[in-house]
C-alpha atoms as a PDB file:
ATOM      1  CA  UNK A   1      76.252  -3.604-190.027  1.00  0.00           C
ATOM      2  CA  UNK A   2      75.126  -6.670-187.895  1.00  0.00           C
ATOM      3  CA  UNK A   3      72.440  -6.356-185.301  1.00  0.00           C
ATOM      4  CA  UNK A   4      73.084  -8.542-182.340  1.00  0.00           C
ATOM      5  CA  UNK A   5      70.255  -9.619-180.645  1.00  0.00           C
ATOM      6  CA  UNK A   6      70.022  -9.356-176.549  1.00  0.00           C
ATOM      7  CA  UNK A   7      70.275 -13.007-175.027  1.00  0.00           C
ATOM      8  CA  UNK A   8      69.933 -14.475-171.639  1.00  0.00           C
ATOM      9  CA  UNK A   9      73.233 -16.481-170.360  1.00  0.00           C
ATOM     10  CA  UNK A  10      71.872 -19.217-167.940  1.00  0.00           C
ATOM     11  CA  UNK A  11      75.530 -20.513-167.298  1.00  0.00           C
ATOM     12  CA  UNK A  12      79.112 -19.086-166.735  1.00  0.00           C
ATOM     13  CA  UNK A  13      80.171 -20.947-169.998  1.00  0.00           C
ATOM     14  CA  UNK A  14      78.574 -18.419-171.915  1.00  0.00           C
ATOM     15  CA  UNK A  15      75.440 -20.868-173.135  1.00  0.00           C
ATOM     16  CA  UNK A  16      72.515 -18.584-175.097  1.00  0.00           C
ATOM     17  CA  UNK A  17      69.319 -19.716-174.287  1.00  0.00           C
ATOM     18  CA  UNK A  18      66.656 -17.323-175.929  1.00  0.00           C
ATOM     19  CA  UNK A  19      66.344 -14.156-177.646  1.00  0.00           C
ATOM     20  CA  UNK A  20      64.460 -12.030-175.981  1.00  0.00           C
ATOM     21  CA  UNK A  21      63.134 -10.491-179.143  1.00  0.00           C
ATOM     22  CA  UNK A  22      64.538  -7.182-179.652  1.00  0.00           C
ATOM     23  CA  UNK A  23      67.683  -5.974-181.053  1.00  0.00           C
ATOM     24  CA  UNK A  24      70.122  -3.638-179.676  1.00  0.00           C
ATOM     25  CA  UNK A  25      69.781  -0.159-180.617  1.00  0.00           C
ATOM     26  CA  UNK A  26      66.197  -0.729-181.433  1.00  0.00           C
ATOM     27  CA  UNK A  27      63.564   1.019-179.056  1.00  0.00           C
ATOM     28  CA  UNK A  28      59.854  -0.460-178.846  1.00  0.00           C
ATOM     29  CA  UNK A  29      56.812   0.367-176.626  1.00  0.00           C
ATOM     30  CA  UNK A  30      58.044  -2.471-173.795  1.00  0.00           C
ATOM     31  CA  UNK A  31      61.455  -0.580-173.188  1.00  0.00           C
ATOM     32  CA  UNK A  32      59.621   2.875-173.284  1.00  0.00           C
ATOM     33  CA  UNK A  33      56.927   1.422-170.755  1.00  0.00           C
ATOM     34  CA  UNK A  34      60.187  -0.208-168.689  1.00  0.00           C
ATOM     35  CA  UNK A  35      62.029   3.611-168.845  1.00  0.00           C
ATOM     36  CA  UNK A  36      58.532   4.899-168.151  1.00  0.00           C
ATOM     37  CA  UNK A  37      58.611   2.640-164.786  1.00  0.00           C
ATOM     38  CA  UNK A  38      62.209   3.365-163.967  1.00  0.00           C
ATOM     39  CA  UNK A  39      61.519   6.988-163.822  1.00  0.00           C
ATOM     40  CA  UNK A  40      58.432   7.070-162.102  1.00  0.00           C
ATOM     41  CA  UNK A  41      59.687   4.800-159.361  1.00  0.00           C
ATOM     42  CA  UNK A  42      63.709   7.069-159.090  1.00  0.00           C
ATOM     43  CA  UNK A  43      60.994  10.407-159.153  1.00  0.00           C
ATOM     44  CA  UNK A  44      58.783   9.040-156.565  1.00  0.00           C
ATOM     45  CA  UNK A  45      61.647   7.848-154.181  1.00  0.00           C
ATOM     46  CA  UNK A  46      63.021  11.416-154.869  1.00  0.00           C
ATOM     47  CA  UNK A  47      59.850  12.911-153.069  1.00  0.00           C
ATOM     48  CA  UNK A  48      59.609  10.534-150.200  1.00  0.00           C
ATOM     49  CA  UNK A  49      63.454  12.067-149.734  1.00  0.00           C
ATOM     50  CA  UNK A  50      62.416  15.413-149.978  1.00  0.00           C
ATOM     51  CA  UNK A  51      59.701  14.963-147.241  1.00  0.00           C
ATOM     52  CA  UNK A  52      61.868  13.110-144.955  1.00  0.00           C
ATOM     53  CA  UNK A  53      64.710  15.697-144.880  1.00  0.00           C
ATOM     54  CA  UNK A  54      61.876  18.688-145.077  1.00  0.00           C
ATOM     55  CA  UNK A  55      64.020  19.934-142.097  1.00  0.00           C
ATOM     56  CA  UNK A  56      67.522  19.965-143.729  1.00  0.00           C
ATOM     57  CA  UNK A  57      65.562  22.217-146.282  1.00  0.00           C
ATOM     58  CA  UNK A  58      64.200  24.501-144.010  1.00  0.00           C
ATOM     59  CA  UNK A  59      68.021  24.822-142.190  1.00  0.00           C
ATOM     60  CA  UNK A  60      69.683  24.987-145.975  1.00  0.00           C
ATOM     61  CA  UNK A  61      67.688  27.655-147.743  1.00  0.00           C
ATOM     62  CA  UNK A  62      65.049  29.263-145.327  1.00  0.00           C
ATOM     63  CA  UNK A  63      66.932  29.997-142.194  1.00  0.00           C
ATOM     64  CA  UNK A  64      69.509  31.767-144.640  1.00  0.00           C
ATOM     65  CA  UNK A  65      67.270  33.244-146.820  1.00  0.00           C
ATOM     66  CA  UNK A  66      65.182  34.975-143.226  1.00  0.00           C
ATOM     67  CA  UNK A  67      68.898  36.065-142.278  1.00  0.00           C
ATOM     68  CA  UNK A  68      69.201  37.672-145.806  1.00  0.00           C
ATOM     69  CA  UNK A  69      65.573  39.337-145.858  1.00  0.00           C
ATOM     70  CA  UNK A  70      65.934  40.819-141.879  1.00  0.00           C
ATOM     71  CA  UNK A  71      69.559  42.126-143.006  1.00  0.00           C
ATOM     72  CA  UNK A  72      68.139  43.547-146.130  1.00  0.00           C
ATOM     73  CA  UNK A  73      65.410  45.019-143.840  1.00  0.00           C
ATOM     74  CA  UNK A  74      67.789  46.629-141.632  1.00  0.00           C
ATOM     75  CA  UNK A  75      69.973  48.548-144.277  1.00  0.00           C
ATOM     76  CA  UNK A  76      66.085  49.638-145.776  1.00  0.00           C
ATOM     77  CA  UNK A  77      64.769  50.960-142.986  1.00  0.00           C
ATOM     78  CA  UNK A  78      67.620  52.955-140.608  1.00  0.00           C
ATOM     79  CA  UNK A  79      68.853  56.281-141.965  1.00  0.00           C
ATOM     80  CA  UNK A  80      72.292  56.732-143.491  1.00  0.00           C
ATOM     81  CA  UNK A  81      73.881  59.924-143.348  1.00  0.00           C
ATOM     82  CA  UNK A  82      74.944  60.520-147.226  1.00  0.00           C
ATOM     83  CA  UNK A  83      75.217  64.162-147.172  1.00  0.00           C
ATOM     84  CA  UNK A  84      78.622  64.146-144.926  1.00  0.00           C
ATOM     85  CA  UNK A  85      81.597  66.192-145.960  1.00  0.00           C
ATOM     86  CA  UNK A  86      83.871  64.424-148.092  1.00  0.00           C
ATOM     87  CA  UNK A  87      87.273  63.246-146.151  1.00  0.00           C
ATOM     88  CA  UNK A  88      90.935  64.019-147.092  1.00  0.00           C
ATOM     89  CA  UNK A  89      93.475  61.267-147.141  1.00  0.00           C
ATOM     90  CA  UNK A  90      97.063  61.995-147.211  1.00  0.00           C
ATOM     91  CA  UNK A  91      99.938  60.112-146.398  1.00  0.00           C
ATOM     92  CA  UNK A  92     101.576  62.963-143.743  1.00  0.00           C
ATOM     93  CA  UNK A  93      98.513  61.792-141.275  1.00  0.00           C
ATOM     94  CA  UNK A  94      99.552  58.011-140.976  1.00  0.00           C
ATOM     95  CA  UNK A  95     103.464  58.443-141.885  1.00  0.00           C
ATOM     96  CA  UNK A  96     104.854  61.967-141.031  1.00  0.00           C
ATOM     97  CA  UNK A  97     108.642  60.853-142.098  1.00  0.00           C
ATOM     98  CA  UNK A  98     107.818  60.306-145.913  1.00  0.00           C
ATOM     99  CA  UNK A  99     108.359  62.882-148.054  1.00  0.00           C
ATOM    100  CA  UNK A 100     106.124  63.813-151.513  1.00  0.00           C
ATOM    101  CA  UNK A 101     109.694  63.479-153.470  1.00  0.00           C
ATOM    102  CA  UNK A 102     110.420  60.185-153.203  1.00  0.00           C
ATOM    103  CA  UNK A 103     109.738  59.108-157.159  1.00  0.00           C
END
C-alpha cells in the first residue's frame, strides 16, 4: 500500500508545491492539538448558544414540565371516590331494538 502525502495546490493546474509533512491516515500531536482546537472552539460557541436562547429553554422544557408537576399535583391531592358501585353495561340501554340472538 502507498501512502500519499498531503500537498498544497497553489494553482488550478494541479502544481504541488510542498509536503506538508504528514501522511494520510497517520495521526501526530499537531492534528490532535488542531482537533483539540476545533472542539473547544464548536463546544464553546455551543454555550454562548445556550445562553442566548436561555429563554427558548425555559418555554421548551420548564413551562411544560410546571404544567406536568401542578397537573400531577392536582390528581395527588383531591379525593377520588374508588369505592363506587360497579356499573352495568348492556346493549338494551343504548339500542332497545337489538335482540341477544342475533349470532
Amino acid at each position: 500500500a502507498e501512502v500519499i502525502p498531503i500537498t498544497d495546490v497553489d494553482d488550478l493546474e494541479g502544481k504541488e508545491s510542498k509536503t506538508l509533512g504528514r501522511e494520510v491516515g497517520k495521526i501526530d500531536e499537531s492534528s490532535l492539538q488542531y482537533y483539540g482546537k476545533h472542539f473547544l472552539a464548536l463546544f464553546l460557541k455551543r454555550m454562548l448558544y445556550f445562553c442566548r436562547d436561555l429563554k427558548s429553554w425555559v418555554f421548551l422544557y420548564g413551562i411544560p414540565f410546571l404544567f406536568l408537576l401542578c397537573g400531577m399535583l392536582v390528581m395527588y391531592l383531591t379525593k377520588s371516590d374508588t369505592n363506587k358501585p360497579l356499573k352495568s353495561l348492556n346493549i338494551r340501554m343504548y339500542n332497545p331494538d337489538i335482540s341477544n340472538n342475533y349470532m
